[in-house]
Protein backbone atom coordinates (compact mmCIF):
# COMPACT_ATOMS: atom_id res chain seq x y z
CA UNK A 1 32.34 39.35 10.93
CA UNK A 2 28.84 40.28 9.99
CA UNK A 3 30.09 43.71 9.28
CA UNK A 4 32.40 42.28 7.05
CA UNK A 5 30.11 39.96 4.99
CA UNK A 6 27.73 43.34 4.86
CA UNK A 7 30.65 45.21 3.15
CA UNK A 8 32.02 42.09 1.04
CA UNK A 9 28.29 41.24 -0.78
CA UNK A 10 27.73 45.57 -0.95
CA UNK A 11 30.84 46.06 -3.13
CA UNK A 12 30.72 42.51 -4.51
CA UNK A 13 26.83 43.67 -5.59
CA UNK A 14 28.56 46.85 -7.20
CA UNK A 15 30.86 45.54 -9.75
CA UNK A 16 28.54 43.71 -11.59
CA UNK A 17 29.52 43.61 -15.20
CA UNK A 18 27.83 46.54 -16.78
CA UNK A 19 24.46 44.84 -18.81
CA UNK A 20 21.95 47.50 -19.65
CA UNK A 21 18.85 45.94 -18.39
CA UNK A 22 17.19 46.35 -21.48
CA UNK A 23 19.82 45.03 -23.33
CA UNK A 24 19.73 41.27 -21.40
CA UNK A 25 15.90 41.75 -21.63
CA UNK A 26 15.43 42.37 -25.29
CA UNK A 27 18.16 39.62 -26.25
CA UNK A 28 16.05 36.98 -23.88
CA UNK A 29 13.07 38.08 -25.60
CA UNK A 30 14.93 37.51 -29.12
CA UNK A 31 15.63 34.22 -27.82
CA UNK A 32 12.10 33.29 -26.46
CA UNK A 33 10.39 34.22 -29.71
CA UNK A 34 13.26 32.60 -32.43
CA UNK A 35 13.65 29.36 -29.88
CA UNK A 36 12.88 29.08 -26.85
CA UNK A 37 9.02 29.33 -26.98
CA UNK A 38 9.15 26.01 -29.76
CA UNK A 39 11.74 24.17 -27.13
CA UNK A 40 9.07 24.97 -24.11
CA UNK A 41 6.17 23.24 -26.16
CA UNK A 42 8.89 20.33 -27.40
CA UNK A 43 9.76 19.40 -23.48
CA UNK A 44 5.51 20.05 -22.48
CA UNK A 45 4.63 17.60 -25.29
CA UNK A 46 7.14 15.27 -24.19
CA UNK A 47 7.50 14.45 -20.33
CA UNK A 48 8.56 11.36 -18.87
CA UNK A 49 8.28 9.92 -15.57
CA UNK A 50 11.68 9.98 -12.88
CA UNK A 51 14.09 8.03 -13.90
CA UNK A 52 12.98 7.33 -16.99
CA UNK A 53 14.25 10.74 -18.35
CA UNK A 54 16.29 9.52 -21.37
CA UNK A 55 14.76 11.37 -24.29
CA UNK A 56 14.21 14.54 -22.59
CA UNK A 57 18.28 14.46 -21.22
CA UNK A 58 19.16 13.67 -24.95
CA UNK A 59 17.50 17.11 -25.97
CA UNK A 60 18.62 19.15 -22.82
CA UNK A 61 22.30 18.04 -23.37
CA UNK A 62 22.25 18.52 -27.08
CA UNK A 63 21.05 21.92 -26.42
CA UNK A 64 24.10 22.57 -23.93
CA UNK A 65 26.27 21.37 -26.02
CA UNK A 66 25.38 23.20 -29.09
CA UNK A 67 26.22 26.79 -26.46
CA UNK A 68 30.17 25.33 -26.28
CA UNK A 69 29.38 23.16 -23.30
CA UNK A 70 31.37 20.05 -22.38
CA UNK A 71 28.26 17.57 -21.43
CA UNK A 72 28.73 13.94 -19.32
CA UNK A 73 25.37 12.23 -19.48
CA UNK A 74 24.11 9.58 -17.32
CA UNK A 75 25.35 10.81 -14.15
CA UNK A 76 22.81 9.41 -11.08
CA UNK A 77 21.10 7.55 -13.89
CA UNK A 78 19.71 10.22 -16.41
CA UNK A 79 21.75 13.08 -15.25
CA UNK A 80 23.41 15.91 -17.25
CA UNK A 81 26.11 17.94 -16.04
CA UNK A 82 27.16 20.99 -18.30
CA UNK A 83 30.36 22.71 -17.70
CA UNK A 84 32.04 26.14 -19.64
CA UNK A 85 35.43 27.34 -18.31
CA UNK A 86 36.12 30.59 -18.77
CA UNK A 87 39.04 31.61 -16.94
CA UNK A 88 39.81 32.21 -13.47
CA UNK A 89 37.11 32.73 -10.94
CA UNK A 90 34.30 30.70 -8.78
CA UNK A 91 32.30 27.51 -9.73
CA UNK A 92 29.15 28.42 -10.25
CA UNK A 93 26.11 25.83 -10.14
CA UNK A 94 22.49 26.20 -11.84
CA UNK A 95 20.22 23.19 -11.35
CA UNK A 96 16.82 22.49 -13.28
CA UNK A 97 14.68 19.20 -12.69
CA UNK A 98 13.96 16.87 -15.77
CA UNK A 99 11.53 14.83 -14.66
CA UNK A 100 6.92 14.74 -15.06
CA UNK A 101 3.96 13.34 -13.11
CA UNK A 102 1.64 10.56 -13.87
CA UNK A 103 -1.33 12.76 -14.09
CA UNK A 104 -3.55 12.85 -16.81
CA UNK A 105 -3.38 16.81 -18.48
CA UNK A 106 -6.58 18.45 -18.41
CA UNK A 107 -5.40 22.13 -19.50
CA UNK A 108 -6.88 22.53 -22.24
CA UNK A 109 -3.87 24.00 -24.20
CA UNK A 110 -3.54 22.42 -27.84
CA UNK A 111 -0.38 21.39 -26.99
CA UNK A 112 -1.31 19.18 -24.02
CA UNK A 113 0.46 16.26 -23.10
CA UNK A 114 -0.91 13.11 -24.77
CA UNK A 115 2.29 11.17 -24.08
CA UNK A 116 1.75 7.83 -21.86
CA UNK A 117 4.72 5.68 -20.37
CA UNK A 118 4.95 2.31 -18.10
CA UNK A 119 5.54 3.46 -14.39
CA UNK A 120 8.40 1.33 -13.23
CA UNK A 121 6.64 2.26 -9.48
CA UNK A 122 3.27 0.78 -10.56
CA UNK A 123 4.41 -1.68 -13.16
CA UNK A 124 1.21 0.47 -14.96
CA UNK A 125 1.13 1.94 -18.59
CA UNK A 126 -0.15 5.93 -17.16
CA UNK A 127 -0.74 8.95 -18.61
CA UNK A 128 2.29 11.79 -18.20
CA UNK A 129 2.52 15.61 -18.28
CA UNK A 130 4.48 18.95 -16.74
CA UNK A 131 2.51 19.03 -14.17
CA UNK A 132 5.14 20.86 -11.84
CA UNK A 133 6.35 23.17 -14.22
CA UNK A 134 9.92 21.57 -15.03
CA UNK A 135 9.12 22.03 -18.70
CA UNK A 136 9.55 26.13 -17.71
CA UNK A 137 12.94 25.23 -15.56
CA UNK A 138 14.76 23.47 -18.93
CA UNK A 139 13.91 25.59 -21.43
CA UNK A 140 15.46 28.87 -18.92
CA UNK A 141 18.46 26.40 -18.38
CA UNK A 142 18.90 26.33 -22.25
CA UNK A 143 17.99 30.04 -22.35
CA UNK A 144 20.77 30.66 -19.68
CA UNK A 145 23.30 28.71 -21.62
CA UNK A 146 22.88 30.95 -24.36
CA UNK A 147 23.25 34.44 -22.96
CA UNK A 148 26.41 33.00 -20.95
CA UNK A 149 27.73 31.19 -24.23
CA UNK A 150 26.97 34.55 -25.94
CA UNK A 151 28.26 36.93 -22.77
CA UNK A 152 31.80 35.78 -22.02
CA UNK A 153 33.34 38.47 -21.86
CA UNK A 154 31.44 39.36 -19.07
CA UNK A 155 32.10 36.85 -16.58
CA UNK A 156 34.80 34.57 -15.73
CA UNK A 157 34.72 31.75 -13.77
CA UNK A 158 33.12 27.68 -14.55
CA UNK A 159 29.46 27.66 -15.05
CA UNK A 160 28.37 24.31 -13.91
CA UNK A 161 24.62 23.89 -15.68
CA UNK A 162 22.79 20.51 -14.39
CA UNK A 163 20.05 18.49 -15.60
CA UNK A 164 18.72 16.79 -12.22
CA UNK A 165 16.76 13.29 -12.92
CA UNK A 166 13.77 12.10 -9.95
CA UNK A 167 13.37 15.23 -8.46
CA UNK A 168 9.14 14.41 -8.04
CA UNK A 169 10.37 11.44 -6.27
CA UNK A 170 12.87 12.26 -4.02
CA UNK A 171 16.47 10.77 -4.80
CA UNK A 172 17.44 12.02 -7.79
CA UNK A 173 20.01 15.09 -6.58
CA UNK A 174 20.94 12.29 -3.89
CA UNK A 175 21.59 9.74 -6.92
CA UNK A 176 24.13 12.24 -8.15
CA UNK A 177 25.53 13.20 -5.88
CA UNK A 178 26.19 9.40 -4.94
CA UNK A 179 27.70 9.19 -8.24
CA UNK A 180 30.32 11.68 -7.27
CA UNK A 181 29.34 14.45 -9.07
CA UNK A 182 31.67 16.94 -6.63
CA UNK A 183 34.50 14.95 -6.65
CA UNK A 184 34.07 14.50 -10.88
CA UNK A 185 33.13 18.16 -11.95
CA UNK A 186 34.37 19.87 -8.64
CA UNK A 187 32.45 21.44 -5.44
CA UNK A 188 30.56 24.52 -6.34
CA UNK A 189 31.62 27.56 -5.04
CA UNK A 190 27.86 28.79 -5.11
CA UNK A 191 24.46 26.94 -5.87
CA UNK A 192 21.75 28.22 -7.42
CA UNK A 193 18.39 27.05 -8.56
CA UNK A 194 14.42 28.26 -9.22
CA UNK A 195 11.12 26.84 -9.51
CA UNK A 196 7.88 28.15 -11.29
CA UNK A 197 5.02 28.95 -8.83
CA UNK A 198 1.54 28.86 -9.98
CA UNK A 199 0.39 30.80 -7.02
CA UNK A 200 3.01 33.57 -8.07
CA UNK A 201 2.18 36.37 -10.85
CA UNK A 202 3.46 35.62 -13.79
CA UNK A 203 7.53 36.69 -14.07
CA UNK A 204 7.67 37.93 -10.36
CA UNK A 205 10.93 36.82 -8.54
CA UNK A 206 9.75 35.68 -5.28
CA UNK A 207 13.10 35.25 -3.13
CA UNK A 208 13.03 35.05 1.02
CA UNK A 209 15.71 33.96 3.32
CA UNK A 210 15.26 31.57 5.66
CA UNK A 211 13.69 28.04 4.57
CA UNK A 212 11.86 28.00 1.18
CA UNK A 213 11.09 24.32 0.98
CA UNK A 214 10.69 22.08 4.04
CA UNK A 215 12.47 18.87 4.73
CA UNK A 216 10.39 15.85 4.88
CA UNK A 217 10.34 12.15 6.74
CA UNK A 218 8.45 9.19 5.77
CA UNK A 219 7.74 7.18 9.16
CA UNK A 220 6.22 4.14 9.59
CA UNK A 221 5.44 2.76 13.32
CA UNK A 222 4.27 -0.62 13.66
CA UNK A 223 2.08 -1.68 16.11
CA UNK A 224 1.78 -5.04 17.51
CA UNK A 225 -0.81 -6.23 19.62
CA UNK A 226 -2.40 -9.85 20.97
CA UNK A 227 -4.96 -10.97 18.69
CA UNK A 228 -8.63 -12.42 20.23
CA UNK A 229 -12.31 -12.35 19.60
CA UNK A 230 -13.58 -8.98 19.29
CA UNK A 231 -16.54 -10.06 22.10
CA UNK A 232 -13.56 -10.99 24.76
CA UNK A 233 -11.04 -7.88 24.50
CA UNK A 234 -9.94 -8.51 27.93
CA UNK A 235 -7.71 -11.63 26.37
CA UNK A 236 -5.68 -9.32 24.02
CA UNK A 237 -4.24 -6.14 23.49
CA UNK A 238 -6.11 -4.41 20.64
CA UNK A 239 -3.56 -2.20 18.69
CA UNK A 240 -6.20 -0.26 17.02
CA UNK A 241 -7.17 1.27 20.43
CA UNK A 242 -3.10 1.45 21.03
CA UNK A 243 -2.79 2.84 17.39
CA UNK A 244 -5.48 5.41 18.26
CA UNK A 245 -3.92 6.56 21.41
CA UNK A 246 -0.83 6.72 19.86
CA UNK A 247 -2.38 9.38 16.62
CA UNK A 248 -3.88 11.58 19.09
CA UNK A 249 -0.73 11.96 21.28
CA UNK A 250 1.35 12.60 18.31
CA UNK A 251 -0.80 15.82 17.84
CA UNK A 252 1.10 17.52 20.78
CA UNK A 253 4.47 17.14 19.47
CA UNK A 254 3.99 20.24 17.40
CA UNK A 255 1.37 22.06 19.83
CA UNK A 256 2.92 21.69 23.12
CA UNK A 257 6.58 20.49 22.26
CA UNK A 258 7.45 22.56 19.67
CA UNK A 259 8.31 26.82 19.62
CA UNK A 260 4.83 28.42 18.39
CA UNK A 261 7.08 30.60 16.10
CA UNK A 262 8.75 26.95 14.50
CA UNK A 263 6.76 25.76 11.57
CA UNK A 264 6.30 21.78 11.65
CA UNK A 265 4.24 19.33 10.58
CA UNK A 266 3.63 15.64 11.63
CA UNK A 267 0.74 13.80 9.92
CA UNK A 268 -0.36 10.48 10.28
CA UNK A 269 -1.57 9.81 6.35
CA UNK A 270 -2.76 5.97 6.77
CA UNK A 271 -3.68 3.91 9.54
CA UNK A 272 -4.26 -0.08 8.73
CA UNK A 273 -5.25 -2.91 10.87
CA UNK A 274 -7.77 -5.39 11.15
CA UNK A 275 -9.77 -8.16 8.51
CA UNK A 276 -13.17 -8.45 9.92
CA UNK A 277 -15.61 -6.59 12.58
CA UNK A 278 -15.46 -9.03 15.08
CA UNK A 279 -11.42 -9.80 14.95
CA UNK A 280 -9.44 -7.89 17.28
CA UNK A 281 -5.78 -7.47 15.21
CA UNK A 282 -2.11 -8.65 16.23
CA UNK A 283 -1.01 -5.69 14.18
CA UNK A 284 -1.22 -2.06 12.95
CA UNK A 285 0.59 -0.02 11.02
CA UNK A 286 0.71 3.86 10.72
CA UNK A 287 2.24 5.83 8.23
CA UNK A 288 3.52 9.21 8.60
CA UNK A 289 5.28 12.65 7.22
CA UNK A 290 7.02 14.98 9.01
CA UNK A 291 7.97 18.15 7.94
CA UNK A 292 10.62 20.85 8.98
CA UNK A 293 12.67 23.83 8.34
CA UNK A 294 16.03 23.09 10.11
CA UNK A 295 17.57 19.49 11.34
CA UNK A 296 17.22 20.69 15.29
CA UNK A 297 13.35 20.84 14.50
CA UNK A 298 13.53 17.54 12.47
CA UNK A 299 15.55 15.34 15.32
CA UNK A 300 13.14 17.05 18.06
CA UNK A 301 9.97 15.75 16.22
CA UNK A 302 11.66 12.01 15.17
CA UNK A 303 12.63 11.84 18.34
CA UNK A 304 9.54 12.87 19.96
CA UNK A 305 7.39 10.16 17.31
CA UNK A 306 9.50 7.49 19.07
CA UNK A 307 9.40 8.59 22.53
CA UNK A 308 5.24 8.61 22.73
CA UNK A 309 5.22 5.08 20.58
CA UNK A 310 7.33 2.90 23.05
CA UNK A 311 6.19 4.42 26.01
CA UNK A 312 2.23 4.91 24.63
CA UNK A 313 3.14 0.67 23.85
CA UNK A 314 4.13 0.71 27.94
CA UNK A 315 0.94 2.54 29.42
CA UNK A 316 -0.93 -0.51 27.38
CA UNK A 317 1.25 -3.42 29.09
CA UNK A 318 2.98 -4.24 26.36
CA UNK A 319 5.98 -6.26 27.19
CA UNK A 320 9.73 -4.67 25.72
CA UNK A 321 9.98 -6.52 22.59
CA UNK A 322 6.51 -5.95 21.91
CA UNK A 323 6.93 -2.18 21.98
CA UNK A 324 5.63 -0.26 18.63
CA UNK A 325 8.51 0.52 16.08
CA UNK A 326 9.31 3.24 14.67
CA UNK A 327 11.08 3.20 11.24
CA UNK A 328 12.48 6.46 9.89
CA UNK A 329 13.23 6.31 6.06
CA UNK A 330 16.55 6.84 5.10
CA UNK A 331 15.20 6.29 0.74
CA UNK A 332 12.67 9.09 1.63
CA UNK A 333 14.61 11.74 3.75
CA UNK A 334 14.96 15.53 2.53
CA UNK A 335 16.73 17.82 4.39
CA UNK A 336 15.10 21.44 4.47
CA UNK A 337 16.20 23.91 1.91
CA UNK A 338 17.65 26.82 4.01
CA UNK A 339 18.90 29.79 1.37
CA UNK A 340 22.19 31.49 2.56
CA UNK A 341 20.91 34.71 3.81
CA UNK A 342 23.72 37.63 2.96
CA UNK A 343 23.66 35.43 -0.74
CA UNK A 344 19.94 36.01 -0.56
CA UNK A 345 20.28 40.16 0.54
CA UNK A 346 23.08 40.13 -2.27
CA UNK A 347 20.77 38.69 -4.94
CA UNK A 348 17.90 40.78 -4.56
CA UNK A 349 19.46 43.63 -4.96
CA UNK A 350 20.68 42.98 -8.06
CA UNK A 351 17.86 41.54 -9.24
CA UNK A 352 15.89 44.98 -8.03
CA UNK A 353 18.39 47.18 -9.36
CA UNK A 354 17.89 45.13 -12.64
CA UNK A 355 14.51 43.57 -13.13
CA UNK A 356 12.59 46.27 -11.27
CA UNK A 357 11.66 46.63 -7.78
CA UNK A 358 7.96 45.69 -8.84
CA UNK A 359 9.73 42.36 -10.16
CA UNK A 360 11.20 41.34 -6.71
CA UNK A 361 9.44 40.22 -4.12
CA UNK A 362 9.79 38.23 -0.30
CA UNK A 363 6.81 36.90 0.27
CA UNK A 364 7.12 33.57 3.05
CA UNK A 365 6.17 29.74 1.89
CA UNK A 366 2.73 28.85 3.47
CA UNK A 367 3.11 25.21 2.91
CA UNK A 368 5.86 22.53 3.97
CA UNK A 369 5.99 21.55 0.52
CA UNK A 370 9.64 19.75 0.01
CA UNK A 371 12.90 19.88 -2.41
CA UNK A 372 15.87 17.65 -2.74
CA UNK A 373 17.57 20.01 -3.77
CA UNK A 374 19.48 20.79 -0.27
CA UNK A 375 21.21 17.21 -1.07
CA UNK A 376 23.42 19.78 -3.33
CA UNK A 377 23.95 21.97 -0.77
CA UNK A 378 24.02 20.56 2.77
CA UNK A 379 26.66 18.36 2.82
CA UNK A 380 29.55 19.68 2.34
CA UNK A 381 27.56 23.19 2.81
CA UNK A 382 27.78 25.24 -0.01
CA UNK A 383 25.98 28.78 0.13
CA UNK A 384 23.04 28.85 -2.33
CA UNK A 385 19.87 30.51 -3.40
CA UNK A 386 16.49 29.26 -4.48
CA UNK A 387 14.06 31.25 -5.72
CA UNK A 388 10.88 31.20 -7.11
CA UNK A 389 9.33 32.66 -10.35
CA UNK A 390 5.76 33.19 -10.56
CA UNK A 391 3.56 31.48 -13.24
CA UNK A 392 -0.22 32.85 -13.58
CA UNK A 393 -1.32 36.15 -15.05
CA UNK A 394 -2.40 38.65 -12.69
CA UNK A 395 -6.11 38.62 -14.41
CA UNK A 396 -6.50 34.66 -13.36
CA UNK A 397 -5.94 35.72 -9.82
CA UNK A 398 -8.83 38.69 -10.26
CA UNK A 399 -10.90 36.50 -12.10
CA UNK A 400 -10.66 33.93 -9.17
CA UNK A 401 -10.95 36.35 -6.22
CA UNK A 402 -14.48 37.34 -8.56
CA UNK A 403 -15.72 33.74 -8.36
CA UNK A 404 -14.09 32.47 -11.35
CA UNK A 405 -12.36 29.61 -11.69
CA UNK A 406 -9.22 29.02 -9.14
CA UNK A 407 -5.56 28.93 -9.78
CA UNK A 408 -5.07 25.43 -10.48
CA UNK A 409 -2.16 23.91 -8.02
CA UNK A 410 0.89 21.88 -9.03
CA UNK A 411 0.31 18.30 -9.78
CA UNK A 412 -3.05 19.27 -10.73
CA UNK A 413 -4.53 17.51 -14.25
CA UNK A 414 -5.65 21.32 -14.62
CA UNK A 415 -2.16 22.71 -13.81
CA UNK A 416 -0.80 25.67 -16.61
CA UNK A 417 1.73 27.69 -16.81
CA UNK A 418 2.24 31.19 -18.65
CA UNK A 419 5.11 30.16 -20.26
CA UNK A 420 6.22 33.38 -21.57
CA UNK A 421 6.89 35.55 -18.62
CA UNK A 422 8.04 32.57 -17.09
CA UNK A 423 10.80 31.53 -19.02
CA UNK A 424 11.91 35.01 -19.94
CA UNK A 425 11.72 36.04 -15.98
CA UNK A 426 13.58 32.61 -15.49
CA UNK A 427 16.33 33.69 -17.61
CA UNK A 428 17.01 37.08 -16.85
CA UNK A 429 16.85 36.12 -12.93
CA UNK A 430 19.62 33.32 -13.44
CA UNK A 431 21.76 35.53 -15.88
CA UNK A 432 22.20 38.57 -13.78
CA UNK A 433 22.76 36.36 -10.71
CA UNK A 434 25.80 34.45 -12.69
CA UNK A 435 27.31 37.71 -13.84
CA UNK A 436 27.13 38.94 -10.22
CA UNK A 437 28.57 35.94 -8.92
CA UNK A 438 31.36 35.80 -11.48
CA UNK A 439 32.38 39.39 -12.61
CA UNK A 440 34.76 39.59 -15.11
């Protein structure tokens, strides 16, 4: 069977629709300089917070619908789903994230963010900006729409283009999704989507196999103890000291449970109990995340959490329904992102044989950041890619390495993006992987 697949993505890879590389690269650049660069600095100067995405779906589906799109808005709350028919062939899915930070912009680019909206998680009036680069992933979904719109002869198939609400917190592919966005627009045949990377070069394809983005728990464990005077500890049971006992043998889950060569991740991130010095508490509460790459690494480490609470709880005395509790988010769940890996080894390729194999690289995550995108693409599965595309000219690294200043991370106030090579890079990436996936 693997032989098969091998042979399957090798001639698939080879009957790409003939695009002279130069020719897709000098019409994005066209593009970029007559539109696309003005529509980057429109969606900078204008981010809003998740779920509150209304003005900034308004322009993304006007601009899909001006390509020949047929647009449904306010799918999953501020949702955009963009579909072109053209003929017979595979559904095809592109996804790009809507949705800014409250973080106050610090970049010192004259088109900074000065926009400010009321947090409906804070009930606060905050500042807002790109901070994560989805300004970059819209204006290369527009871009896309145009070469396609403007390409049809060399593809057939549906193009399904979406504009995902919430990604920064969490539920917005799940809100979709919820809203029945398979069983409306139909189940993608393929899924694809990309996300600028400030610790990337600027218009490098970074693509690996494997688990790009982690999946992540929110955990809370509640402790309860028996209150008393902090001079007579012998009349309670302190949960602070339980708490405590609990945090450090949660540190072996990952050191002594899990495979050395399985990334994961369990840290406790807040730890509250108590009012005054000499109180001993009839409560604590811990709050964790857990990160993984697969769902046999995730159920080993939930299941582990719960396993040293109750019985950590027991070695204390605790009676059974006095036993810590461990709640497991289901609001705040994302599975891992695991990219299909023949679709990956079929990808790359093309994108070697037609960005440049200086343009292509595999380098590993080094973080457990997290994505929910994988609510797209778990379940059902549907074989996709996610890639990244590098954000920061090569001289910011140098100048960094030299003692300048650093890269500035995502979410940072000081985050910026080259938005050039970005965009451009974005495009081209996305385009040759549609024509690949849907030759004419």
């Amino acid at each position: 069977m693997r032989l098969f697949l091998t042979l399957v993505f090798t001639i698939a890879a080879l009957t790409l629709p003939t695009v002279a590389a130069d020719s897709l690269k000098q019409d994005v650049a066209k593009d970029y300089d007559s539109y696309l660069s003005d529509l980057f600095v429109y969606f900078h100067e204008n981010p809003e917070l998740s779920h509150q995405e209304q003005k900034t779906a308004a322009r993304l589906a006007k601009e899909l619908q001006s390509q020949g799109f047929e647009v449904t808005t306010g799918v999953g709350g501020t949702g955009i789903v963009a579909i072109m028919k053209n003929g017979k062939g595979p559904l095809v899915m592109m996804r790009a994230d809507m949705d800014g930070l409250p973080v106050l912009e610090k970049s010192g680019l004259d088109y900074a963010s000065k926009v400010t909206q009321l947090s409906l998680l804070t009930k606060n009036v905050v500042p807002v900006t790109h901070a994560c680069g989805h300004d970059v992933h819209m204006t290369s979904l527009v871009g896309t729409a145009r070469r396609m719109a403007a390409m049809k002869d060399k593809w057939s198939g549906t193009l399904m283009l979406i504009g995902q609400p919430a990604e920064e917190l969490g539920p917005g592919a799940q809100a979709m999704m919820e809203d029945g966005l398979w069983k409306r627009f139909g189940k993608p045949d393929y899924a694809l989507a990309f996300h600028v990377d400030a610790q990337g070069v600027a218009g490098v394809v970074n693509v690996t196999a494997g688990s790009p983005f982690a999946g992540a728990d929110t955990v809370d464990i509640i402790i309860h103890g028996i209150g008393a005077h902090g001079a007579s500890p012998h009349a309670g049971k302190d949960p602070v000291v339980l708490g405590s006992q609990i945090v450090l043998a949660l540190q072996t889950l990952v050191s002594r449970e899990l495979s050395p060569r399985q990334p994961g991740v369990v840290t406790v991130g807040s730890f509250h109990s108590g009012t005054k010095h000499n109180i001993i508490s009839d409560e604590a509460h811990l709050q964790l995340t857990v990160r993984n790459t697969n769902l046999q690494t995730r159920k080993l480490l939930l299941d582990g959490i719960k396993r040293i609470a109750e019985n950590m709880g027991r070695v204390a005395g605790l009676p059974e329904d006095m036993l810590p509790e461990v709640i497991v988010s289901k609001d705040n769940m994302l599975p891992p992102t695991v990219n299909d890996a023949p679709l990956v080894r079929r990808l790359r390729a093309v994108w070697q044989d037609k960005m440049g194999k200086d343009m292509v690289v595999d380098i590993p995550p080094t973080g457990m950041g997290a994505e929910d995108f994988p609510f797209f693409t778990t379940d059902p599965a549907i074989p996709s890619v996610y890639f990244t595309v590098g954000g920061t000219p090569k001289e910011d690294f140098a100048r960094a390495k030299a003692g300048g200043p650093a890269v500035a991370s995502h979410h940072s106030p000081l985050f910026k993006i080259s938005q050039e090579p970005s965009v451009k890079s974005g495009v081209e990436a996305t385009v040759y992987a549609l024509l690949n996936l849907m030759p004419r």
